[in-house]
N, C-alpha and C. Protein backbone atom coordinates (compact mmCIF):
# COMPACT_ATOMS: atom_id res chain seq x y z
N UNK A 1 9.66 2.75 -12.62
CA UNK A 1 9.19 2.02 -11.46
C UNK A 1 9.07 2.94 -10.25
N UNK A 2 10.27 3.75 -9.96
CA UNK A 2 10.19 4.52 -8.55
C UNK A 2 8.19 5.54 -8.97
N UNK A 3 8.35 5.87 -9.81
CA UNK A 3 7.12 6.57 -10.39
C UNK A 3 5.76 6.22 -10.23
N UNK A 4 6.07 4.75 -10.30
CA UNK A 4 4.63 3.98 -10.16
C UNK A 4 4.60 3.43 -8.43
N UNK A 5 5.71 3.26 -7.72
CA UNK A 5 5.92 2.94 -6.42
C UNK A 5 5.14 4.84 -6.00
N UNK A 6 5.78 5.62 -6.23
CA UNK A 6 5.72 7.00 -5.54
C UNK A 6 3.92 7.00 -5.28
N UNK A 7 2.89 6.66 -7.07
CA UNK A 7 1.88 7.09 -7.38
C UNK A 7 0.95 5.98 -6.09
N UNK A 8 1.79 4.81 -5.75
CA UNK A 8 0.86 3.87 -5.13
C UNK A 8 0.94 3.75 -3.60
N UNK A 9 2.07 4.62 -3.05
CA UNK A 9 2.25 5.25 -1.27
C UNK A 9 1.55 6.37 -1.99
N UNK A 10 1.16 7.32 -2.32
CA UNK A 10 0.47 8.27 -2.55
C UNK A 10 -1.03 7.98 -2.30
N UNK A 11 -1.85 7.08 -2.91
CA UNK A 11 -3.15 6.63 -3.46
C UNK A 11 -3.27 5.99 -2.45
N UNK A 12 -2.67 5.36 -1.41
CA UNK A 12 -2.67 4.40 -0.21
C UNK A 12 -2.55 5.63 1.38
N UNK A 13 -1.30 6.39 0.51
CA UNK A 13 -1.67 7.95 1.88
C UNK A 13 -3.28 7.91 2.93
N UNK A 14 -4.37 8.03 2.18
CA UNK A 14 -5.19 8.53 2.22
C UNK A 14 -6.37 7.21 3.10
N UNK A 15 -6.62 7.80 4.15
CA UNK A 15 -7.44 6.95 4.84
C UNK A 15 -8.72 6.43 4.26
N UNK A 16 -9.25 7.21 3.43
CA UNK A 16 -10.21 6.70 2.83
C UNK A 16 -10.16 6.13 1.69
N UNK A 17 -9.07 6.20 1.43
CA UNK A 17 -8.81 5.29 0.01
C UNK A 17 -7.93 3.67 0.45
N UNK A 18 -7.58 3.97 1.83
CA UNK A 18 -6.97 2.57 2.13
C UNK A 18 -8.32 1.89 2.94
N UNK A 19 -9.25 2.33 3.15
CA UNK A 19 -10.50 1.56 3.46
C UNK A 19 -11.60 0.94 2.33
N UNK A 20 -10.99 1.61 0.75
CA UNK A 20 -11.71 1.04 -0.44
C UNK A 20 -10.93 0.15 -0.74
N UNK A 21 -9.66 0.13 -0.57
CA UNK A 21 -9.00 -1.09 -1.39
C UNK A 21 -8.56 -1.94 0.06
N UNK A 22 -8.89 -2.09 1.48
CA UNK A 22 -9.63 -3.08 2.28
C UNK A 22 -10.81 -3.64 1.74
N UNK A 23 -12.01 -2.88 1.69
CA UNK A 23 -13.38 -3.28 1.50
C UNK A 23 -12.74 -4.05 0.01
N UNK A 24 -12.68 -3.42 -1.04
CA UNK A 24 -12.54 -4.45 -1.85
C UNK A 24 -11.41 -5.86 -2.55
N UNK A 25 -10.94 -5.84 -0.99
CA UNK A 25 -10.05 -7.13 -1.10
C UNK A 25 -11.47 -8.44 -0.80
N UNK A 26 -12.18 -8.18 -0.15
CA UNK A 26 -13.01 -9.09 -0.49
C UNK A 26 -13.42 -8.65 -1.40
N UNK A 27 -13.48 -8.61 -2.36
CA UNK A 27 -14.24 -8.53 -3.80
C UNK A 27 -14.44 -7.48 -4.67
N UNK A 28 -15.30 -7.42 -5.77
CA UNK A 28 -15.38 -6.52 -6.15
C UNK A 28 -16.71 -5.58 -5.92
N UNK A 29 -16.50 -4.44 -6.13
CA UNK A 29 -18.22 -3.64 -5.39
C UNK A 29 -18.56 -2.61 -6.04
N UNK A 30 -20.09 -2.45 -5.96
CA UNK A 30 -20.77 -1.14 -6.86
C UNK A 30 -19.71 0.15 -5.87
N UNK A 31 -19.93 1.47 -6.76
CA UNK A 31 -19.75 2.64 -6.41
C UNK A 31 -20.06 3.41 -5.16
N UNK A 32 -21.81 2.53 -5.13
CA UNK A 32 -22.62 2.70 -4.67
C UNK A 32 -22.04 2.28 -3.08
N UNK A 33 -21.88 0.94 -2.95
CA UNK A 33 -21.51 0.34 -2.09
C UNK A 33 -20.25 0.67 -1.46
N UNK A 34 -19.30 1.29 -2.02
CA UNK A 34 -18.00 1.09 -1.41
C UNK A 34 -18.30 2.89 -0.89
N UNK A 35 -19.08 3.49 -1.36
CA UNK A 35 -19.32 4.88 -0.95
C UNK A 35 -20.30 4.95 0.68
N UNK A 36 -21.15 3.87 0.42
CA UNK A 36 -21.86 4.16 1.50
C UNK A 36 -21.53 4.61 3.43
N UNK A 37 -20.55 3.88 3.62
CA UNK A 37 -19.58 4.49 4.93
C UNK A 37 -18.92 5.39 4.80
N UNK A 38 -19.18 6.21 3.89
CA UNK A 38 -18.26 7.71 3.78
C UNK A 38 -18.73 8.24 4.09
N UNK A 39 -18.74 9.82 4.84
CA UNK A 39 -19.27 10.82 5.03
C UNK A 39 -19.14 11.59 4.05
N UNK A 40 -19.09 11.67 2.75
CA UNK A 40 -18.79 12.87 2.21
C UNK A 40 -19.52 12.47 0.87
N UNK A 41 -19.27 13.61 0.02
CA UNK A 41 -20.16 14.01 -1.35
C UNK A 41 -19.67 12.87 -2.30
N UNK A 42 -20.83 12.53 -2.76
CA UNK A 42 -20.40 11.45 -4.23
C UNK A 42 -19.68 12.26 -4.96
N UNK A 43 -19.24 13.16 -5.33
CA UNK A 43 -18.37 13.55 -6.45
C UNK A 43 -16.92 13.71 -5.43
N UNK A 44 -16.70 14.36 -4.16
CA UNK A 44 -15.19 13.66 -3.56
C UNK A 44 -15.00 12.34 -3.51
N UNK A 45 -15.77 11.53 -3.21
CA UNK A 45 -15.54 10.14 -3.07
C UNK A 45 -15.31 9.26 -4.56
N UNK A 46 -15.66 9.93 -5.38
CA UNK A 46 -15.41 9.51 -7.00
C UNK A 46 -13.72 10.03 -7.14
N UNK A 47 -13.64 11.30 -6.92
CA UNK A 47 -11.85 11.84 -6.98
C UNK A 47 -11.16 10.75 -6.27
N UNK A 48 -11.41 10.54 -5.05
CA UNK A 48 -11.07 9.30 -4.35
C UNK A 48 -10.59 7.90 -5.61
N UNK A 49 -11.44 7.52 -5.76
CA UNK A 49 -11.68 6.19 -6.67
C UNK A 49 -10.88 6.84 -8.13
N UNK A 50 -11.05 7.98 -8.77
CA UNK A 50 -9.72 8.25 -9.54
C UNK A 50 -8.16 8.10 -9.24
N UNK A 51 -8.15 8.72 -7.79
CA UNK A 51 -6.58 8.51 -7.81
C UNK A 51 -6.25 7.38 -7.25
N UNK A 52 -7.39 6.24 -6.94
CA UNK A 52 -7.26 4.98 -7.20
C UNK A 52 -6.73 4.29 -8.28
N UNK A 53 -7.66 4.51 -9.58
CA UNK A 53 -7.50 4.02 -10.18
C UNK A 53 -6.07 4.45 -11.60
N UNK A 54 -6.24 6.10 -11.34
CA UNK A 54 -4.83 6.45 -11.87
C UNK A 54 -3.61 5.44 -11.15
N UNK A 55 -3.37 5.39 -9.91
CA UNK A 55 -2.29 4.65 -9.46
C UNK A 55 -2.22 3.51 -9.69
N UNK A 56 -3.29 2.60 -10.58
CA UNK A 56 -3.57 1.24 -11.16
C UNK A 56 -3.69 0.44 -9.86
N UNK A 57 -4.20 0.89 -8.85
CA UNK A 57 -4.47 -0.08 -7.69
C UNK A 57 -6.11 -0.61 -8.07
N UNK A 58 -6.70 0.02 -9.11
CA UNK A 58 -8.20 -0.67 -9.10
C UNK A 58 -8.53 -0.45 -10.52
N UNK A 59 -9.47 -1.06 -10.94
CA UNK A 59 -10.12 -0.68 -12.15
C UNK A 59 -11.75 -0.92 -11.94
N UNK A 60 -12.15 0.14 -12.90
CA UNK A 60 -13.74 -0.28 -12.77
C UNK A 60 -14.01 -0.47 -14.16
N UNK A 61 -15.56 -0.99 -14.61
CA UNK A 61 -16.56 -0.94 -15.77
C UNK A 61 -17.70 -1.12 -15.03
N UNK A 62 -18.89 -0.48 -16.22
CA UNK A 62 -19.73 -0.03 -15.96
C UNK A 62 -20.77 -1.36 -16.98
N UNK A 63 -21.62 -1.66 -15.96
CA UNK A 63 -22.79 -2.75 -16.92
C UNK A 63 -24.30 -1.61 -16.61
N UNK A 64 -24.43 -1.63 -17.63
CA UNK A 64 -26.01 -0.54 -17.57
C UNK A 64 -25.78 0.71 -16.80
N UNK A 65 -26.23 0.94 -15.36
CA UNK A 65 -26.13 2.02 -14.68
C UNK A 65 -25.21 1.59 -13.81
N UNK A 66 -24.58 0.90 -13.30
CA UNK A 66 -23.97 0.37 -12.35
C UNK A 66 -22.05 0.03 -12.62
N UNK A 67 -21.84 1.26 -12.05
CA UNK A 67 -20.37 1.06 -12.15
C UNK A 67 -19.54 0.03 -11.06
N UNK A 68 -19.00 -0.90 -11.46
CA UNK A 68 -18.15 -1.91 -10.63
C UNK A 68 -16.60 -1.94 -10.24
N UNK A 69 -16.36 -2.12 -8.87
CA UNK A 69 -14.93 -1.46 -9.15
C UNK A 69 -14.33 -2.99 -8.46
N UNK A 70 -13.06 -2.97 -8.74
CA UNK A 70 -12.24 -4.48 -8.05
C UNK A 70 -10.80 -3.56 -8.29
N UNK A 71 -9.91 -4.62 -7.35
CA UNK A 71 -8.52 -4.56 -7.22
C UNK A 71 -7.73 -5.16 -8.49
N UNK A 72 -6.93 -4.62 -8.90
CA UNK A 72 -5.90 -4.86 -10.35
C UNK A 72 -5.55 -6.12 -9.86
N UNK A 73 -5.51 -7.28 -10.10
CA UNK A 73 -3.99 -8.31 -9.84
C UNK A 73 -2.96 -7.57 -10.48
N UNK A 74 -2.02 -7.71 -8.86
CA UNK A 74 -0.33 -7.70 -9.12
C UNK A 74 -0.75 -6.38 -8.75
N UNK A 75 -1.32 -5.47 -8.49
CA UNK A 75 -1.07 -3.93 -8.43
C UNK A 75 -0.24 -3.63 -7.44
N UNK A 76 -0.16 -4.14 -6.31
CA UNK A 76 0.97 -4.20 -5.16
C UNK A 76 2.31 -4.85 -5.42
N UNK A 77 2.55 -5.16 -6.75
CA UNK A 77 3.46 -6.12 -6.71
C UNK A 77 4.72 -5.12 -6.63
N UNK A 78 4.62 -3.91 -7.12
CA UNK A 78 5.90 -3.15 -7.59
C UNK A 78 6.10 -2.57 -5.92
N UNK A 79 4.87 -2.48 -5.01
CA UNK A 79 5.35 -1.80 -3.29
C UNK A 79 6.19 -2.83 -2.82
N UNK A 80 5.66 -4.14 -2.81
CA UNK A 80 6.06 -5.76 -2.48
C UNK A 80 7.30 -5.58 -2.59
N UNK A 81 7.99 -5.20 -3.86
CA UNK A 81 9.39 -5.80 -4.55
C UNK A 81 10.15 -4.49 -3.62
N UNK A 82 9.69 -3.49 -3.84
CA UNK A 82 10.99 -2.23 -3.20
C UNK A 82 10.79 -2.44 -1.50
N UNK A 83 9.66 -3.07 -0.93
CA UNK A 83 9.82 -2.88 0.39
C UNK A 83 10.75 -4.43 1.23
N UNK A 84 10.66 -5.60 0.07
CA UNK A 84 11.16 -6.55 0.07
C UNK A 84 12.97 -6.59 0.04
N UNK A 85 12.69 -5.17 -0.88
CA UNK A 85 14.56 -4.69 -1.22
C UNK A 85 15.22 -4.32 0.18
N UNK A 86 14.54 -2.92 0.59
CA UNK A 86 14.41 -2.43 1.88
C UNK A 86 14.54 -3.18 2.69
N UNK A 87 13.81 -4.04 3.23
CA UNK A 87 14.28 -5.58 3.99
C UNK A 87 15.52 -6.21 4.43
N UNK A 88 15.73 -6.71 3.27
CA UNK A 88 16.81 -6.89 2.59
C UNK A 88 18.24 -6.33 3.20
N UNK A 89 18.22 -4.72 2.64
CA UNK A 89 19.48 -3.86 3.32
C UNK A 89 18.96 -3.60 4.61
N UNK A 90 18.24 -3.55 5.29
CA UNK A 90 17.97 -3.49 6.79
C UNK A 90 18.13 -4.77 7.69
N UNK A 91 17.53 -5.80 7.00
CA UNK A 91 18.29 -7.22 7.84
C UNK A 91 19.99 -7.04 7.74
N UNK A 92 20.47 -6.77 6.79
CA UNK A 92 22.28 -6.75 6.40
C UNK A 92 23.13 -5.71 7.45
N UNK A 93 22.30 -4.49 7.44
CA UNK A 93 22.69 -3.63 8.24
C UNK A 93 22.75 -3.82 9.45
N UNK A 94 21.38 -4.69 10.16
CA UNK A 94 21.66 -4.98 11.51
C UNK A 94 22.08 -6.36 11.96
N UNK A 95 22.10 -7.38 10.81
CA UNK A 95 22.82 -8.08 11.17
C UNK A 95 24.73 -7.73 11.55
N UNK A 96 25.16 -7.17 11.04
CA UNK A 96 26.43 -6.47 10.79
C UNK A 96 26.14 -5.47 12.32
N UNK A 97 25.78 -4.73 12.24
CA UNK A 97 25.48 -4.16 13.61
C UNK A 97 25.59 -4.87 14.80
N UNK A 98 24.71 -6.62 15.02
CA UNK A 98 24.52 -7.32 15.97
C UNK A 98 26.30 -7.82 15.76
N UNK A 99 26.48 -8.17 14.86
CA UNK A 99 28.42 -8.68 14.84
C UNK A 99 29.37 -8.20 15.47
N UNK A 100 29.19 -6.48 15.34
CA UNK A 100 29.89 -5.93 15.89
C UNK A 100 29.44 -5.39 17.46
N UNK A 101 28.35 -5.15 17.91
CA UNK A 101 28.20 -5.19 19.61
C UNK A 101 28.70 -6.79 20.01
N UNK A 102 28.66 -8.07 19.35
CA UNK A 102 29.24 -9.15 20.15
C UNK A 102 30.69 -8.78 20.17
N UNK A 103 30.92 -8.18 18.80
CA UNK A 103 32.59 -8.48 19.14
C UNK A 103 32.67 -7.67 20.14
N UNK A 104 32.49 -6.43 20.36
CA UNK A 104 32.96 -5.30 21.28
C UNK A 104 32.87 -5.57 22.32
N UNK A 105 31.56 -6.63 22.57
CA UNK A 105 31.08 -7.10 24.16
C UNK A 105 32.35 -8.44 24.90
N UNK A 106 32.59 -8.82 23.94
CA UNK A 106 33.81 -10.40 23.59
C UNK A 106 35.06 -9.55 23.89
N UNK A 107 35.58 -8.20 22.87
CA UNK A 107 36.91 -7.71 23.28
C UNK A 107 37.16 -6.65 24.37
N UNK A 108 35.94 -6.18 24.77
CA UNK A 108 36.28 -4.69 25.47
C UNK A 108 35.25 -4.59 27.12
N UNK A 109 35.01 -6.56 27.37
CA UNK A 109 33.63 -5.77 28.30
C UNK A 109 33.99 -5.05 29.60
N UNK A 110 33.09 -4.66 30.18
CA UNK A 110 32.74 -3.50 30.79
C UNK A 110 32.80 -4.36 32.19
N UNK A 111 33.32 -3.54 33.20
CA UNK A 111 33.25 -4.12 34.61
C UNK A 111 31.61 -3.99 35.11
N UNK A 112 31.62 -5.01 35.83
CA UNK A 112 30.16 -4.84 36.26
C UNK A 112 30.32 -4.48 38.26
């Protein structure tokens, strides 16, 4: 799991790869299409869409000439669960934190 979390903050790093898997939260889209606001060479923007799709955040197929790409369901689910964990021990931590400035403020306050 940490492996597949690491590969999908990795594949998301990248500004132009978090503007393909924006664009294709509405839907799914030619090659063609999700390339066109890029500045750069169809063959970087394809590496792009590999380490997309290595990180299982997308999959494509191809009908005739026309390659189609969409978002995996669940592909976020494994960021979801560890950042949900994270949460988790950070609400605990500062709740416990907020406990102890009341007590200190309750046993020790400060002249004003």
């Amino acid at each position: 799991m940490a492996n597949q979390i690491e590969s999908l903050f990795q594949a998301l790093a990248d500004p132009t790869r978090r503007a393909v898997v924006e664009h294709l939260a509405q839907g799914p889209a030619s090659v063609g299409t999700l390339h066109a606001p890029h500045a750069m060479a169809l063959p970087t923007f394809l590496r792009h869409l590999k380490v997309l799709e290595d990180s299982g955040l997308v999959q494509s197929r191809k009908a005739g000439r026309v390659r189609t790409v969409q978002l995996r369901p669940g592909a976020l689910a494994a960021a979801e669960d560890w950042l949900a964990a994270q949460r988790t021990v950070w609400d605990r931590r500062l709740d416990r934190l907020q406990t102890l400035a009341e007590h200190i403020e309750l046993n020790d306050p400060t002249p004003e």
